[in-house]
C-alpha atoms as a PDB file:
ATOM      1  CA  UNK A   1       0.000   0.000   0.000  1.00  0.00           C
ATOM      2  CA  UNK A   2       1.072   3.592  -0.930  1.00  0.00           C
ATOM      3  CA  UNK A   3       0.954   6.385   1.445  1.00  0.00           C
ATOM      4  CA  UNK A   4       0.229   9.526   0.192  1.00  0.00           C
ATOM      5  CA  UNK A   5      -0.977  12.956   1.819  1.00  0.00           C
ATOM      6  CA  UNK A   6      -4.266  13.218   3.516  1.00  0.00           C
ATOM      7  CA  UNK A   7      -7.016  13.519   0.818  1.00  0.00           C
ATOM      8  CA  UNK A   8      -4.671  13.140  -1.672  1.00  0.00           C
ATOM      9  CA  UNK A   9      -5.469  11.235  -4.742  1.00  0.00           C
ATOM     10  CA  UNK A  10      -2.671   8.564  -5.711  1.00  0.00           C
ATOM     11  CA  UNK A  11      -0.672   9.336  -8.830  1.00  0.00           C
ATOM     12  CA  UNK A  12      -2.520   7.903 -11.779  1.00  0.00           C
ATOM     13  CA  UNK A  13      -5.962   6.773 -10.778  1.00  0.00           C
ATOM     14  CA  UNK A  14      -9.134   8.831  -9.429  1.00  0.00           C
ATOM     15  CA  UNK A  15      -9.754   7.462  -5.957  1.00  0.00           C
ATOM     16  CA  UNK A  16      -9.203   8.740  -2.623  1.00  0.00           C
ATOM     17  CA  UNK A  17      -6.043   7.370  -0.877  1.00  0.00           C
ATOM     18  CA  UNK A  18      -7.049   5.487   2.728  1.00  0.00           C
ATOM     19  CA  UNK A  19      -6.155   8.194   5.338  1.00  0.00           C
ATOM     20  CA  UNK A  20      -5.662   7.558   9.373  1.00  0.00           C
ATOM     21  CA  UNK A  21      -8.114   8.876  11.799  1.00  0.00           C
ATOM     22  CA  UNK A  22      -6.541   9.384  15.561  1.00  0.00           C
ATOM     23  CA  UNK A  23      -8.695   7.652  18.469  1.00  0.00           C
ATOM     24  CA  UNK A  24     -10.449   9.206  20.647  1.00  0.00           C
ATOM     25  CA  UNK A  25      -9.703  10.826  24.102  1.00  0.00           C
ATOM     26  CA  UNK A  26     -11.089   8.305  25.852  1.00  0.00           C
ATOM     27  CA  UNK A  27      -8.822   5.766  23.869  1.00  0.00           C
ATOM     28  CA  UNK A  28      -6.076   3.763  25.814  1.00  0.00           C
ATOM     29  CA  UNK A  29      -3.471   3.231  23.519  1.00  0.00           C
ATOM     30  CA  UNK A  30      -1.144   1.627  26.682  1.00  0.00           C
ATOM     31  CA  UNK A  31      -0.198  -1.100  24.694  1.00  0.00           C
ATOM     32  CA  UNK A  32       1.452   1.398  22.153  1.00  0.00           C
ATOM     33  CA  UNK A  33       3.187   3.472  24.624  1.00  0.00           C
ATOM     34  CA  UNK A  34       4.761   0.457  26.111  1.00  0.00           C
ATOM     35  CA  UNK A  35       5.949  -0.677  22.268  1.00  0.00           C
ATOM     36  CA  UNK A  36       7.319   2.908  22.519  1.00  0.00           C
ATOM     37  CA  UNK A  37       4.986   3.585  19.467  1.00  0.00           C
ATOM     38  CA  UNK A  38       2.547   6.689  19.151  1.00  0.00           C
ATOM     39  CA  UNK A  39       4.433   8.980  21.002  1.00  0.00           C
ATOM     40  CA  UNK A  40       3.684  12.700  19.718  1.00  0.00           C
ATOM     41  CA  UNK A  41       5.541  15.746  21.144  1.00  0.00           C
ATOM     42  CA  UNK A  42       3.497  17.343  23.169  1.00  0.00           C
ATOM     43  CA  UNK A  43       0.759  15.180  24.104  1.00  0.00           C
ATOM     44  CA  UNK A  44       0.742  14.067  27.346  1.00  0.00           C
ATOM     45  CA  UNK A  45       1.282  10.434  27.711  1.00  0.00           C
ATOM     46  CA  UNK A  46       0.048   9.159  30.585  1.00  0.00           C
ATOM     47  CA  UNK A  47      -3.874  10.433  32.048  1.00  0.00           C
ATOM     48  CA  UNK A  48      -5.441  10.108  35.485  1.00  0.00           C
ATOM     49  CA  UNK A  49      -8.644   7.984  35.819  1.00  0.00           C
ATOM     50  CA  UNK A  50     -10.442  10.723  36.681  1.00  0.00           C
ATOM     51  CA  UNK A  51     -10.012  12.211  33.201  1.00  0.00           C
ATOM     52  CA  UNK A  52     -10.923   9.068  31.042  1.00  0.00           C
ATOM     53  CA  UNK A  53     -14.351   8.962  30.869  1.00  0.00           C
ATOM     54  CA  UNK A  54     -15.749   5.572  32.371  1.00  0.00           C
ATOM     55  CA  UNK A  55     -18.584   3.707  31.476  1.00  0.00           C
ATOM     56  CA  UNK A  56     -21.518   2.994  33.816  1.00  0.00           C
ATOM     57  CA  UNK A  57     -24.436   0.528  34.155  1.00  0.00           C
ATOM     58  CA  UNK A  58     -27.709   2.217  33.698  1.00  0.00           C
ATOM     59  CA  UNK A  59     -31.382   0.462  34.293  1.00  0.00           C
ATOM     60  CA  UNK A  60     -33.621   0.742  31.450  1.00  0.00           C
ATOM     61  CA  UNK A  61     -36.993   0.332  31.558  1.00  0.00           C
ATOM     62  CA  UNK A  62     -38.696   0.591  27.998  1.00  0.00           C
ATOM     63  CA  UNK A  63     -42.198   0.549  27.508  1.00  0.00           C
ATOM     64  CA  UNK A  64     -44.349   0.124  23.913  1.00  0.00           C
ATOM     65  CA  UNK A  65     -47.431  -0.741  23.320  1.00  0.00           C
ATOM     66  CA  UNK A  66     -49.600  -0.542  19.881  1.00  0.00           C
ATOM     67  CA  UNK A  67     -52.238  -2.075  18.082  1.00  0.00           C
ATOM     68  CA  UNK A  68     -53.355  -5.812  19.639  1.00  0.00           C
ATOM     69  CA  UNK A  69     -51.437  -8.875  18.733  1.00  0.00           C
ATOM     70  CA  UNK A  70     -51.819 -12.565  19.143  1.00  0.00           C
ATOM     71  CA  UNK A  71     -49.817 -13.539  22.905  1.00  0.00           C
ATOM     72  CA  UNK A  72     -47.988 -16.460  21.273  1.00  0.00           C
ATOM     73  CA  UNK A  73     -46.579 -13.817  18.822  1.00  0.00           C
ATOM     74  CA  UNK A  74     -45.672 -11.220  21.211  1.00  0.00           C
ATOM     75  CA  UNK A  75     -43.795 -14.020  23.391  1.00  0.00           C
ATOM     76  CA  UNK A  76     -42.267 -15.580  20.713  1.00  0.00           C
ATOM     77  CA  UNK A  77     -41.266 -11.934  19.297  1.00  0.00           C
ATOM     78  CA  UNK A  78     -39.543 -10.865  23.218  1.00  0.00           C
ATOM     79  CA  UNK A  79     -37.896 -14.249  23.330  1.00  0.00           C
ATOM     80  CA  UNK A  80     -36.111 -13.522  20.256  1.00  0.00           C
ATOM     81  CA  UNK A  81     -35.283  -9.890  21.322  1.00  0.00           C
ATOM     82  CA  UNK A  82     -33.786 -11.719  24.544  1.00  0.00           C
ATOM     83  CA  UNK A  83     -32.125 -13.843  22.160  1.00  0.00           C
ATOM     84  CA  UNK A  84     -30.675 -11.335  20.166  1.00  0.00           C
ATOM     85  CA  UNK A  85     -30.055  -8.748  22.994  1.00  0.00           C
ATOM     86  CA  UNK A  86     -28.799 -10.867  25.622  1.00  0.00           C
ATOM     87  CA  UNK A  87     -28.561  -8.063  28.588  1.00  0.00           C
ATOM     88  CA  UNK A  88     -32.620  -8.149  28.484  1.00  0.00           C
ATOM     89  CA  UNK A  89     -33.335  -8.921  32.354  1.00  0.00           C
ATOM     90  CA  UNK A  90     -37.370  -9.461  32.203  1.00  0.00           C
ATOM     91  CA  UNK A  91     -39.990  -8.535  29.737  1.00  0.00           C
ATOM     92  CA  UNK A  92     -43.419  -8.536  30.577  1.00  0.00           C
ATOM     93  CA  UNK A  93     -46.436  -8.455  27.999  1.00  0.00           C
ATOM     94  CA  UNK A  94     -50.213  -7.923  26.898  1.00  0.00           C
ATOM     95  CA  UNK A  95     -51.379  -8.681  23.698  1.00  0.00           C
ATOM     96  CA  UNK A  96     -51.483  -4.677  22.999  1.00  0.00           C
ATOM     97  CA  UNK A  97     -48.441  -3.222  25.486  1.00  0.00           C
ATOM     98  CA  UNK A  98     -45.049  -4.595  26.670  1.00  0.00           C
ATOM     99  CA  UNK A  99     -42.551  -3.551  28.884  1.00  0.00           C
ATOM    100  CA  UNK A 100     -38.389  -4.994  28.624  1.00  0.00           C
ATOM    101  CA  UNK A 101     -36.243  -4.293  31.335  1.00  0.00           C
ATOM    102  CA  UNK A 102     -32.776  -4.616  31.342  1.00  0.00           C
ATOM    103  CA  UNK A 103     -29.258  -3.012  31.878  1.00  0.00           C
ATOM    104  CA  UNK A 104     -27.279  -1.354  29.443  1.00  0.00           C
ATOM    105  CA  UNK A 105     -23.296  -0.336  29.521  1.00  0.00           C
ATOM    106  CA  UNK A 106     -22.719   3.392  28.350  1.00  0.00           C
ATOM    107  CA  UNK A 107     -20.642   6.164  29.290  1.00  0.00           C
ATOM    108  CA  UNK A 108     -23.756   8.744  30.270  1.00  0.00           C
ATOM    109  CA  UNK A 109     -27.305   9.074  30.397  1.00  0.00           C
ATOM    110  CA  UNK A 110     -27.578  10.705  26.822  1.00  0.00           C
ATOM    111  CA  UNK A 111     -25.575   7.517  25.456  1.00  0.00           C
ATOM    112  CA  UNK A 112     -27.833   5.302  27.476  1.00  0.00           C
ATOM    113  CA  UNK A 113     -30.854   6.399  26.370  1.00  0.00           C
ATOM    114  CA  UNK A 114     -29.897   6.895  22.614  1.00  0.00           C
ATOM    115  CA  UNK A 115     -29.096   2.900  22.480  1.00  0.00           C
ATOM    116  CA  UNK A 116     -32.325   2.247  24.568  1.00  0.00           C
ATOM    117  CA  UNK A 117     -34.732   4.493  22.071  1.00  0.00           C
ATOM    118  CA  UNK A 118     -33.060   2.637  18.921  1.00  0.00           C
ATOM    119  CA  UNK A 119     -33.565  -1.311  20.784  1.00  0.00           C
ATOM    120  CA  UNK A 120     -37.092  -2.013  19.320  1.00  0.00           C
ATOM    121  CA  UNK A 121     -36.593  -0.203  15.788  1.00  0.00           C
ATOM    122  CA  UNK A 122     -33.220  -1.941  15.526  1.00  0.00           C
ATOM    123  CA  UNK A 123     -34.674  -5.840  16.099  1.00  0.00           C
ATOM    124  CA  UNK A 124     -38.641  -5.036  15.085  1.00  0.00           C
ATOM    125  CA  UNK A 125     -37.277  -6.949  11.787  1.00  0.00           C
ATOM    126  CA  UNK A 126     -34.827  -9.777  13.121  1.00  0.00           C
ATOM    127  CA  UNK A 127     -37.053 -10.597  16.003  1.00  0.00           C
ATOM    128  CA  UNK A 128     -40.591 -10.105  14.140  1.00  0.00           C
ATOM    129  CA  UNK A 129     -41.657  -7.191  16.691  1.00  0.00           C
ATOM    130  CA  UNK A 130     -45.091  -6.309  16.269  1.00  0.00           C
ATOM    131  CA  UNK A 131     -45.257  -2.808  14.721  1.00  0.00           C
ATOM    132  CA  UNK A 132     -45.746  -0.923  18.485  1.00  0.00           C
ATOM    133  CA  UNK A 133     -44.090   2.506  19.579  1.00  0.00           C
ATOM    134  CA  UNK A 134     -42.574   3.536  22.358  1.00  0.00           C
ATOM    135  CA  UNK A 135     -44.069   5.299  25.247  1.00  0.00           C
ATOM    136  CA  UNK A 136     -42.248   5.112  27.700  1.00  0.00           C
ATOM    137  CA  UNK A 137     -38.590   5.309  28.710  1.00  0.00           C
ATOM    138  CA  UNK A 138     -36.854   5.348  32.043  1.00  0.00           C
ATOM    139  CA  UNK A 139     -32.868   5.207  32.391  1.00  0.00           C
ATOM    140  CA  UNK A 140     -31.605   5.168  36.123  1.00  0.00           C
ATOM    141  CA  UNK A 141     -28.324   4.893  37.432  1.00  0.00           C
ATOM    142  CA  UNK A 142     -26.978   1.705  38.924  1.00  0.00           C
ATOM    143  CA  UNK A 143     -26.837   3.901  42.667  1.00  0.00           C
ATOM    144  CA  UNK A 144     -30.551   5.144  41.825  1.00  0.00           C
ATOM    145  CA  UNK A 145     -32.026   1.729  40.833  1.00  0.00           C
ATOM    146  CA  UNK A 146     -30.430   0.073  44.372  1.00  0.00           C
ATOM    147  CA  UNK A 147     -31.323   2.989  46.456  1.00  0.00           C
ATOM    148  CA  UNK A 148     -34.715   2.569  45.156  1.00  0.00           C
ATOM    149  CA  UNK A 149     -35.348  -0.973  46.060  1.00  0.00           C
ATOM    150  CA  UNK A 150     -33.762  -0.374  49.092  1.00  0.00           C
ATOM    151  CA  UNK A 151     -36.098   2.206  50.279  1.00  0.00           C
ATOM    152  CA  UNK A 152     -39.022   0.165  48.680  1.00  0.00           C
ATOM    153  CA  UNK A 153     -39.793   2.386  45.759  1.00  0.00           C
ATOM    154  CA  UNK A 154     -39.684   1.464  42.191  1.00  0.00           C
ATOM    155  CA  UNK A 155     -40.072  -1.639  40.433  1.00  0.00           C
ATOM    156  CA  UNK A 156     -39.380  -5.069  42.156  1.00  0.00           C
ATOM    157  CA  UNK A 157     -35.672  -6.298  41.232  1.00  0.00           C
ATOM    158  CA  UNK A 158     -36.451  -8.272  37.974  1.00  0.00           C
ATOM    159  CA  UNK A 159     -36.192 -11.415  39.838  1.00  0.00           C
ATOM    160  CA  UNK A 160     -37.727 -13.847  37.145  1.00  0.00           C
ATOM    161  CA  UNK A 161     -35.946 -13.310  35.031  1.00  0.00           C
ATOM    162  CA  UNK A 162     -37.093 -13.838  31.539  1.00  0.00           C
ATOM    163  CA  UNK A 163     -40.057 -13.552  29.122  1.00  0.00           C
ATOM    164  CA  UNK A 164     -44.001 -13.344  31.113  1.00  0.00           C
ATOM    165  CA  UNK A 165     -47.334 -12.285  30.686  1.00  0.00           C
ATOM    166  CA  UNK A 166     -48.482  -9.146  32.994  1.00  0.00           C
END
């Protein structure tokens, strides 16, 4: 492979030459440093913990709900989500609403939710999803959720876990 400039075309055809893009902040390129690769002047090598940004566990509760269904397709349908999206802790269905509850990996509540508002759109076509919209979204905090059941507020822990009918 030739290496040309940014953007630059390679002598003697049309396309675009492949060009690097640098990782993010939040990339740890430790390995690299080590190797003694990477190394720019300038850029500070080592960072705290405190700067990297972390990712957290967040409890999302996602409710949808829609025109009425047959049950054996709307379990059938939330098995294969759980299938497919193996964090799902409990779902619970009607043959009109359903609710999935589960927890999701992100580095804030913006990133959380984002991921939680594209779940049913993303597998309504590789799980056979009935056609229903979301009304409903909820994304706590793994401190939150715990104080919550603690106190005796909230939603019971999702203790069967699984696929059941409200």
């Amino acid at each position: 492979m030739r290496r040309a400039r940014p953007g630059a075309a390679p002598r003697g055809t049309t396309e675009r030459a492949l060009t690097s893009v640098g990782a993010g902040a939040d990339f740890d390129d430790a390995e690299r440093r080590e190797a003694g690769e990477g190394r720019q002047p300038g850029r500070e090598q080592e960072r705290s913990t405190t700067e990297r940004q972390v990712s957290k566990l967040w409890h999302i509760t996602l409710s949808v709900s829609g025109r009425e269904a047959p049950l054996t397709e709307v379990r059938r349908a939330l098995e294969q989500l759980a299938h497919d999206h193996p964090f799902l802790l409990t779902s619970r269905y009607a043959n009109d609403h359903a609710e999935i509850r589960y927890w999701e990996e992100a580095r804030d509540l913006h990133d959380a939710a984002a991921v939680a508002l594209r779940l049913w759109g993303e597998h309504r076509q590789s799980a056979q999803l009935p056609p229903w919209e979301i009304v409903g979204l909820e994304v706590i905090d793994r401190e939150t959720y715990h104080q919550r059941i603690a106190e005796g507020y909230g939603p019971p822990p999702a203790a069967p876990v699984g696929v059941h009918p409200y």
